[in-house]
C-alpha atoms as a PDB file:
ATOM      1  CA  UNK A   1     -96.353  99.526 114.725  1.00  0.00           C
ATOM      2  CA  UNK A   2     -95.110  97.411 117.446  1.00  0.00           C
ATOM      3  CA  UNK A   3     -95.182  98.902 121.048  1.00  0.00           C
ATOM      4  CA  UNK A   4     -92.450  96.895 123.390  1.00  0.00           C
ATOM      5  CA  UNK A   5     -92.610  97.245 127.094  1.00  0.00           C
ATOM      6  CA  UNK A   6     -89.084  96.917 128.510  1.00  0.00           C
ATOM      7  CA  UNK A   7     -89.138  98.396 131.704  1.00  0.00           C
ATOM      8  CA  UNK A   8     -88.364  96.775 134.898  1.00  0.00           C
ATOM      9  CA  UNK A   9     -90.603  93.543 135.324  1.00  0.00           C
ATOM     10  CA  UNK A  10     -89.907  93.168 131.568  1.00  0.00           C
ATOM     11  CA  UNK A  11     -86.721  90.767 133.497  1.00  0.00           C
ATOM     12  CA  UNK A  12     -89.033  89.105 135.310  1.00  0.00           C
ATOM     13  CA  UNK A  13     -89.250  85.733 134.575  1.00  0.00           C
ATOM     14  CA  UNK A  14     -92.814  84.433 132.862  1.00  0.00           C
ATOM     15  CA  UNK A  15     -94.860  82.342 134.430  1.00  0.00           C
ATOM     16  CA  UNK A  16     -95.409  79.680 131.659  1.00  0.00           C
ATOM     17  CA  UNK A  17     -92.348  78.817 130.740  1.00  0.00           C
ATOM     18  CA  UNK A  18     -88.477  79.576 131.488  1.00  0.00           C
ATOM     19  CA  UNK A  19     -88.309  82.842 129.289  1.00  0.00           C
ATOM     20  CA  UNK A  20     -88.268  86.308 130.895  1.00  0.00           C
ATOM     21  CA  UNK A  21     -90.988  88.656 129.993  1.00  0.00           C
ATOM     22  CA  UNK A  22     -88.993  90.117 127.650  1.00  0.00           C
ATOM     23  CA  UNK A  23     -87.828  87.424 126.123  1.00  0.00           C
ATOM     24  CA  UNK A  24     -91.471  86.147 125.447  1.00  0.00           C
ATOM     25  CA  UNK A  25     -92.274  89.619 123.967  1.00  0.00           C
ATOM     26  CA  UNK A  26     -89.417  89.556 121.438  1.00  0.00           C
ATOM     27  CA  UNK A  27     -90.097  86.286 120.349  1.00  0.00           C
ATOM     28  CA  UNK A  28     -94.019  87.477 119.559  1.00  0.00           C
ATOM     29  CA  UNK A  29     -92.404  90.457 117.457  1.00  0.00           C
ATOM     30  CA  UNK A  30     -89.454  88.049 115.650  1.00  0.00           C
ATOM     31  CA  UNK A  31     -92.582  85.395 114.958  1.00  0.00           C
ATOM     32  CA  UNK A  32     -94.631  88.576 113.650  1.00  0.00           C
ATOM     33  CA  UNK A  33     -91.655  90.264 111.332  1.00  0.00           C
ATOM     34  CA  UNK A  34     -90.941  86.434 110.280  1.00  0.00           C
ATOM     35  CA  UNK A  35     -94.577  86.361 109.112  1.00  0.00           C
ATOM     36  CA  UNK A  36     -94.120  89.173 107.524  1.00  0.00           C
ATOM     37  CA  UNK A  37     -90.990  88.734 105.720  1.00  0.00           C
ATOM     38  CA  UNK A  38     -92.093  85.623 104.362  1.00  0.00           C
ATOM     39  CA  UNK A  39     -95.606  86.132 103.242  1.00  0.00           C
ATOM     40  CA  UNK A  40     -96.803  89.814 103.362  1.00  0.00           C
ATOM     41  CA  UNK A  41     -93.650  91.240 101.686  1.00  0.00           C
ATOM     42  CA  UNK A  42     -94.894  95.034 100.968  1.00  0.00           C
ATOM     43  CA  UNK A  43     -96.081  95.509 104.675  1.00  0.00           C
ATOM     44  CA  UNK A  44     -93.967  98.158 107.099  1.00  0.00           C
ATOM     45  CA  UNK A  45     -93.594  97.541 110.589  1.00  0.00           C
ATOM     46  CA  UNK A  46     -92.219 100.367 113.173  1.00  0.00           C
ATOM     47  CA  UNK A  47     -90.954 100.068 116.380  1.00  0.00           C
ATOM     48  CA  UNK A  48     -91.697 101.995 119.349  1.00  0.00           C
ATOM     49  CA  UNK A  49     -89.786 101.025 123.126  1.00  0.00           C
ATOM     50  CA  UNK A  50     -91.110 102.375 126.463  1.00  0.00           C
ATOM     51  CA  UNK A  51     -89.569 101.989 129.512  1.00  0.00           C
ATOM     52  CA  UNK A  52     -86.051 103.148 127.878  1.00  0.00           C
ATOM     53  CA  UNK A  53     -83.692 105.128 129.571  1.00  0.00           C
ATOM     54  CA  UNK A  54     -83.201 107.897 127.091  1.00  0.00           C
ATOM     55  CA  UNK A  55     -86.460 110.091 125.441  1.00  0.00           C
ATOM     56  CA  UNK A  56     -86.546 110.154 121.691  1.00  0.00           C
ATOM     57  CA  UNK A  57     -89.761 110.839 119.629  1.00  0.00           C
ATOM     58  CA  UNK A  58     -90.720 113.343 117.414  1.00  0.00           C
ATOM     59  CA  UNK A  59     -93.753 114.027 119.660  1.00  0.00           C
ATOM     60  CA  UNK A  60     -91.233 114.417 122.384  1.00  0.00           C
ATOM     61  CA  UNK A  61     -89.665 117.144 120.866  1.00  0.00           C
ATOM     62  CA  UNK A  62     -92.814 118.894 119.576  1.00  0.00           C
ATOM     63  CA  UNK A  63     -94.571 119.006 122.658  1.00  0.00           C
ATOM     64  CA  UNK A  64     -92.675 118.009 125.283  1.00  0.00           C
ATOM     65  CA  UNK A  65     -93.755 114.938 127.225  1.00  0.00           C
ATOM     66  CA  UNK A  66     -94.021 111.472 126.061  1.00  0.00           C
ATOM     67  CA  UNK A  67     -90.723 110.501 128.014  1.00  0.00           C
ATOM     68  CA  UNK A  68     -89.273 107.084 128.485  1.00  0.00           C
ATOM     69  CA  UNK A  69     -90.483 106.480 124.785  1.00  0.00           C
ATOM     70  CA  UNK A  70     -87.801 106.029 122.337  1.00  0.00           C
ATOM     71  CA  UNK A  71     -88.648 105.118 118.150  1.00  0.00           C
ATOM     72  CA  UNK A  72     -86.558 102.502 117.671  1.00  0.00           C
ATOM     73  CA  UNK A  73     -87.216 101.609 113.990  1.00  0.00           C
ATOM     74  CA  UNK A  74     -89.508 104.086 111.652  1.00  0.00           C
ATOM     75  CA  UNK A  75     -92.198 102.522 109.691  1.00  0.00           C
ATOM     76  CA  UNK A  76     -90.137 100.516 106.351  1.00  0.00           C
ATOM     77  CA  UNK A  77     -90.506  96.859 104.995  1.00  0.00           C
ATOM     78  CA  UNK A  78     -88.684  94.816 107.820  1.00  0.00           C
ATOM     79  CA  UNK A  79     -85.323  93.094 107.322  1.00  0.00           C
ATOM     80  CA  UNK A  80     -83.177  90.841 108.441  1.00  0.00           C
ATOM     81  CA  UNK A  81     -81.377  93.854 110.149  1.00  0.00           C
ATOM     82  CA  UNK A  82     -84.662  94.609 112.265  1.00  0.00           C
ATOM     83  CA  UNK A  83     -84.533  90.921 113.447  1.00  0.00           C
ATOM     84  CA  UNK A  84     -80.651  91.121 114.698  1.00  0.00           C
ATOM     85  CA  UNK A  85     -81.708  94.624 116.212  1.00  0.00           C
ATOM     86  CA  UNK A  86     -84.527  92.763 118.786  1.00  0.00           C
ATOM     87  CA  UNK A  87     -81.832  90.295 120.033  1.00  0.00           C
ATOM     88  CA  UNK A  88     -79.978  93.427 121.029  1.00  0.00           C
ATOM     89  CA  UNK A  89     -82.429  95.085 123.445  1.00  0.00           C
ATOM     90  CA  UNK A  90     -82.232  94.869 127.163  1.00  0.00           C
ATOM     91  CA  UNK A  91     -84.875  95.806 129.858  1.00  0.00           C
ATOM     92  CA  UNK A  92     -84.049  98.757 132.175  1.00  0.00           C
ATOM     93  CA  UNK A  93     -84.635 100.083 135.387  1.00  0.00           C
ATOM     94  CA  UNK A  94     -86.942 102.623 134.000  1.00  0.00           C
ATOM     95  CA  UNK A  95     -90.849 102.623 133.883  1.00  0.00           C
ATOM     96  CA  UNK A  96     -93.207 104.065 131.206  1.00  0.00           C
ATOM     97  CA  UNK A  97     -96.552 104.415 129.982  1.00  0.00           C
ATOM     98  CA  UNK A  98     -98.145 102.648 127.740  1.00  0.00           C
ATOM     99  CA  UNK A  99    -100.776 105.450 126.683  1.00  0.00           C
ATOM    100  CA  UNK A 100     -97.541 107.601 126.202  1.00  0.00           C
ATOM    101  CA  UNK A 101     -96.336 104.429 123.574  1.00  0.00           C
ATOM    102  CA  UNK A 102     -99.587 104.479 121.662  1.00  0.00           C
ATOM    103  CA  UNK A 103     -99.847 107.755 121.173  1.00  0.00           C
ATOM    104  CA  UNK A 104     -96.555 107.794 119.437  1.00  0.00           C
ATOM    105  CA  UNK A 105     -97.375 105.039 117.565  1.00  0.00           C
ATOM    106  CA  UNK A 106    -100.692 106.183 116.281  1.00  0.00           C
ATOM    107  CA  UNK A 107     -98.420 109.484 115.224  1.00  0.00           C
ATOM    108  CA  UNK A 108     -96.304 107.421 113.297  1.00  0.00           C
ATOM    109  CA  UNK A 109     -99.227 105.913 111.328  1.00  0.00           C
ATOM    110  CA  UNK A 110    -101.110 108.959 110.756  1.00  0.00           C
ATOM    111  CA  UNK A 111     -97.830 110.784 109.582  1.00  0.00           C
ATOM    112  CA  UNK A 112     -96.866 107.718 107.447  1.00  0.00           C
ATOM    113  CA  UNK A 113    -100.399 106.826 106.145  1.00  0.00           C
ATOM    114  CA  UNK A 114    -102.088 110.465 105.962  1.00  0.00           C
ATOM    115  CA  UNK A 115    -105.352 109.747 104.267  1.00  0.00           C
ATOM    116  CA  UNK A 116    -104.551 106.734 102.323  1.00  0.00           C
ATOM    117  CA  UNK A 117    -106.187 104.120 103.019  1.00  0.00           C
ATOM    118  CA  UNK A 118    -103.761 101.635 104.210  1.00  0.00           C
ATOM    119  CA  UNK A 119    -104.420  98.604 107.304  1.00  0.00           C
ATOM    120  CA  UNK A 120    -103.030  99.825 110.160  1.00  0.00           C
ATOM    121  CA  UNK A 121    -102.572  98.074 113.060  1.00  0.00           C
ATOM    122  CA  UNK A 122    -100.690  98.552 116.438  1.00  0.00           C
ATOM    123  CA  UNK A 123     -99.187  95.684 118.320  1.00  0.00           C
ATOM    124  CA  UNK A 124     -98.968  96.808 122.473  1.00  0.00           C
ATOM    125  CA  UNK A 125     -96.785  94.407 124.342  1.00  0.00           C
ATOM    126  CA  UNK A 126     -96.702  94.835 127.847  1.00  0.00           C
ATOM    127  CA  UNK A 127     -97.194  93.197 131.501  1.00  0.00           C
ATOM    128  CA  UNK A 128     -99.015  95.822 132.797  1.00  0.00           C
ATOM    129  CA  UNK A 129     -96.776  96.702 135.707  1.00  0.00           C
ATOM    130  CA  UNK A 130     -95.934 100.535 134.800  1.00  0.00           C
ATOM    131  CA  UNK A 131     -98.325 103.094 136.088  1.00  0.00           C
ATOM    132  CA  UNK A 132    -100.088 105.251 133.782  1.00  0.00           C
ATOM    133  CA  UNK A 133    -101.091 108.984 133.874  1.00  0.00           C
ATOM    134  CA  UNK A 134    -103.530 110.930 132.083  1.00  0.00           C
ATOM    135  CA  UNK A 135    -105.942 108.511 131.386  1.00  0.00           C
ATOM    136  CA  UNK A 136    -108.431 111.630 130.881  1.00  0.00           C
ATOM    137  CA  UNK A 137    -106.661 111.733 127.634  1.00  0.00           C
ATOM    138  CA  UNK A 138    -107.407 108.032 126.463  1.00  0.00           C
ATOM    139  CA  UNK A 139    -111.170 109.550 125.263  1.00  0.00           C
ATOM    140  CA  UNK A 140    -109.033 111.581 122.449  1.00  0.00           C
ATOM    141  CA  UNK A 141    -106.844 108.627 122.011  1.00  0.00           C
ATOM    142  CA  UNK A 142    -109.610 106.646 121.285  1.00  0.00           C
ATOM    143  CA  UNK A 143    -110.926 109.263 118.823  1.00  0.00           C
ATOM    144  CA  UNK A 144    -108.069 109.639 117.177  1.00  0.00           C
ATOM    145  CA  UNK A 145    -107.695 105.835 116.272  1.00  0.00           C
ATOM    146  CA  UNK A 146    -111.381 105.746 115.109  1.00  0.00           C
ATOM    147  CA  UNK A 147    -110.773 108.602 112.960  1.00  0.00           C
ATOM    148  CA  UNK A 148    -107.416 106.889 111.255  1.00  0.00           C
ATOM    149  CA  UNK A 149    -109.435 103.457 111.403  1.00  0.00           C
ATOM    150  CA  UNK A 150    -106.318 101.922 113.560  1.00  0.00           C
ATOM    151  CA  UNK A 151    -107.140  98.780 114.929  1.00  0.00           C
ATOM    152  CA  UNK A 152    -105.281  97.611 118.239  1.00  0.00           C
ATOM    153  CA  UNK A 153    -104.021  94.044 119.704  1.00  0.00           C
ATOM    154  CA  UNK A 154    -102.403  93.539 123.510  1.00  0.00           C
ATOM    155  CA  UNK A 155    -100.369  91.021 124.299  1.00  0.00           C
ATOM    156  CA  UNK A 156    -100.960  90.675 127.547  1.00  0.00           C
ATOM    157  CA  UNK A 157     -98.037  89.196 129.590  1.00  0.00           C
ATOM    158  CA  UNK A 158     -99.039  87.665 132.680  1.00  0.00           C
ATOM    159  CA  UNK A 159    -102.123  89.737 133.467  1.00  0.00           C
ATOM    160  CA  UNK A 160    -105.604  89.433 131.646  1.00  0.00           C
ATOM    161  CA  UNK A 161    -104.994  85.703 131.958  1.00  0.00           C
ATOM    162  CA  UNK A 162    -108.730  85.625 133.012  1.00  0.00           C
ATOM    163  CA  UNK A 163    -109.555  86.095 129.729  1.00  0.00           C
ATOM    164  CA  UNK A 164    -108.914  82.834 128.620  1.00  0.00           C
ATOM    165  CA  UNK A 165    -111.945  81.673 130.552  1.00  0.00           C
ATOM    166  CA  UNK A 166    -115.693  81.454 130.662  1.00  0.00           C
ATOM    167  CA  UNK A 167    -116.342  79.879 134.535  1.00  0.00           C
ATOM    168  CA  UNK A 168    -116.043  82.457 137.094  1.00  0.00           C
ATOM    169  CA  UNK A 169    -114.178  80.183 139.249  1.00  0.00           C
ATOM    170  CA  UNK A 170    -111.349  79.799 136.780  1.00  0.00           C
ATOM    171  CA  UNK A 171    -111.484  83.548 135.725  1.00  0.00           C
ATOM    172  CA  UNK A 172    -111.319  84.393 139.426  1.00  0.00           C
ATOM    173  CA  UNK A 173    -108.097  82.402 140.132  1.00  0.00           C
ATOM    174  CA  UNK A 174    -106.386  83.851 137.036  1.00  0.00           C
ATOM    175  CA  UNK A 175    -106.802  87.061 138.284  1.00  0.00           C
ATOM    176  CA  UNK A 176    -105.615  86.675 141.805  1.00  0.00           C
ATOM    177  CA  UNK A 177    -101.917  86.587 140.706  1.00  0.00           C
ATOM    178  CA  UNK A 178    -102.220  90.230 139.292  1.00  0.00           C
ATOM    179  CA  UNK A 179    -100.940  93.060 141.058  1.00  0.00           C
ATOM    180  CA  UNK A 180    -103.186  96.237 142.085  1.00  0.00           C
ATOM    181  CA  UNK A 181    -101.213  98.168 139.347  1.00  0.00           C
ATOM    182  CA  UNK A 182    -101.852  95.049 136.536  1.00  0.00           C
ATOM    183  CA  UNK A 183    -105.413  95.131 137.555  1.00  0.00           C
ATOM    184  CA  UNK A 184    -105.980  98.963 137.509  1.00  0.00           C
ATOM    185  CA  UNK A 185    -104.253  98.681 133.814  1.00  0.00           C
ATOM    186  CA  UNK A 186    -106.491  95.766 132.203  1.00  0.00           C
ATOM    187  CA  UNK A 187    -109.451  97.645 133.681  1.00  0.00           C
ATOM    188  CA  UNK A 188    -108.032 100.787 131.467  1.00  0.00           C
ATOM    189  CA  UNK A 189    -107.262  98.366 128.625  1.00  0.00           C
ATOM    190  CA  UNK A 190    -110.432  96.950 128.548  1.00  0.00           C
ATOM    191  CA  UNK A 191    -112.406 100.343 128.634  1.00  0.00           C
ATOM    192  CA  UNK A 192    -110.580 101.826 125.768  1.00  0.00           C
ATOM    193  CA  UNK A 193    -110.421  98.668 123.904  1.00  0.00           C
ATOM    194  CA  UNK A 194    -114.893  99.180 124.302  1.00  0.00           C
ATOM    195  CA  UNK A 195    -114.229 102.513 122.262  1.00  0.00           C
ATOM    196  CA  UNK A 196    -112.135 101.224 119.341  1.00  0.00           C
ATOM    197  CA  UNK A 197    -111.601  98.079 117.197  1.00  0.00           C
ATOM    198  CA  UNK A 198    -109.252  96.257 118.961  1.00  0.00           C
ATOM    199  CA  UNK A 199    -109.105  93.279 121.500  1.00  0.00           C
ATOM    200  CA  UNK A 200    -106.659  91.684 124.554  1.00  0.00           C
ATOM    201  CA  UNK A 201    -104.835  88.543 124.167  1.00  0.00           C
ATOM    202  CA  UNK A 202    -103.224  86.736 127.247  1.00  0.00           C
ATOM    203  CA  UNK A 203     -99.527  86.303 125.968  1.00  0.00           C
ATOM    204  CA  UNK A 204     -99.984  81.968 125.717  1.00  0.00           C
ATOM    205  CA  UNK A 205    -103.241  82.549 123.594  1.00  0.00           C
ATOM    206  CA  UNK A 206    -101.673  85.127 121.557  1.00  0.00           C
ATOM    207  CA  UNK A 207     -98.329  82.705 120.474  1.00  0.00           C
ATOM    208  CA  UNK A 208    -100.210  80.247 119.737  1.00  0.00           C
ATOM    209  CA  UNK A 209    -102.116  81.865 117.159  1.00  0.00           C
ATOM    210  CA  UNK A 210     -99.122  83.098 115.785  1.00  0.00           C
ATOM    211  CA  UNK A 211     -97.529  79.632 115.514  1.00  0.00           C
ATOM    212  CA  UNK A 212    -100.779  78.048 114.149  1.00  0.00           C
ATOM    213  CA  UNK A 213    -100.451  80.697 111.595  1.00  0.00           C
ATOM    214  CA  UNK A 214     -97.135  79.638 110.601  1.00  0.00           C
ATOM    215  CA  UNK A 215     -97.470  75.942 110.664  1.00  0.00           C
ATOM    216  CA  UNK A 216    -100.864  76.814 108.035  1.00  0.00           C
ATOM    217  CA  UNK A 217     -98.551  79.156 105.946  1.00  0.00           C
ATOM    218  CA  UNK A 218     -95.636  76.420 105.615  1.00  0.00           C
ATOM    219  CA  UNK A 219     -98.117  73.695 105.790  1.00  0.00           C
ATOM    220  CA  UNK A 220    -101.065  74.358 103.587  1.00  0.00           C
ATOM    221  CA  UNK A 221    -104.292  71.997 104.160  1.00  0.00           C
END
């Protein structure tokens, strides 16, 4: 399941090249389904937005909660339809929370899955700049995708761009262009990522794997 941040910095313009944000993330996901459509052909991907003006989850209406997250596409085999769909979505001037995204998301996989033993895998796609609450409830989070064996990748979009380095010098100047409320969130990140099998890729890092991928896929050595 892919998790899409398209709140408010979503617009904001990315700091490695003339796409937005937003743009950047969709291009990850389009580059992901493309993958998909080309070489894993029985795989399902979902969609789940945050950040969206309207509330629509199943979670949502079982519990209450879990606002600002809408399912945009259920789990199925992508198509072509799910690739027109991305160029269609706009950021907003709403905020949301990414614990709130992955907890729908990990409900989507453990309804979809149950106990077979599938790969599942959860794709969070964010900049970091949208508050979070409950983060008391990340331990049970973090339970709950050891116990469904659901791995998780960030995409970290402008923020965690430390990461990409081993000097302290270097790691200290990529981290002086994050906001307090990008910091506070990679801090967050990182501890939960400790708990379960998952890991944080700055956004440059993580499109060029992708499009390494590709080129080896179309261009077998």
């Amino acid at each position: 399941v892919v998790v899409l941040d398209i709140g408010s910095t979503m617009i904001e313009k990315y700091s490695k090249s003339n796409q937005s944000r937003l743009e950047l993330g969709i291009e990850s996901i389009k580059l992901l389904i493309q993958q998909k459509l080309h070489f894993t052909k029985n795989h399902e991907v979902g969609l789940v937005l945050y950040g969206t003006e309207e509330t629509e989850n199943s979670l949502h209406e079982r519990l209450g909660g879990y606002e600002n997250v809408c399912v945009a596409k259920e789990l199925a085999i992508p198509t072509l339809d799910f690739l027109k769909y991305l160029d269609n979505i706009k950021a907003t001037p709403q905020s949301g929370d990414w614990i709130d995204a992955i907890v729908v998301a990990t409900d989507m996989l453990i309804t979809r899955c149950q106990k077979k033993k599938y790969n599942k895998r959860i794709f969070l796609i964010t900049d970091g700049q949208s508050n979070v609450g409950r983060t008391e409830d990340l331990k049970e989070v973090a339970e709950n995708f050891n116990a469904a064996e659901i791995k998780l990748n960030v995409i970290a979009i402008d923020f965690c761009n430390d990461l990409e380095f081993d000097a302290p010098e270097e790691k200290k100047k990529a981290s002086e262009s994050e906001t307090p409320v990008q910091q506070n969130n990679k801090r967050i990140l990182q501890e939960f990522i400790e708990k379960i099998n998952g890991k944080i890729f700055p956004a440059n890092v993580a499109m060029n794997i992708y499009k390494q991928f590709r080129k080896k896929q179309i261009h077998p050595v």
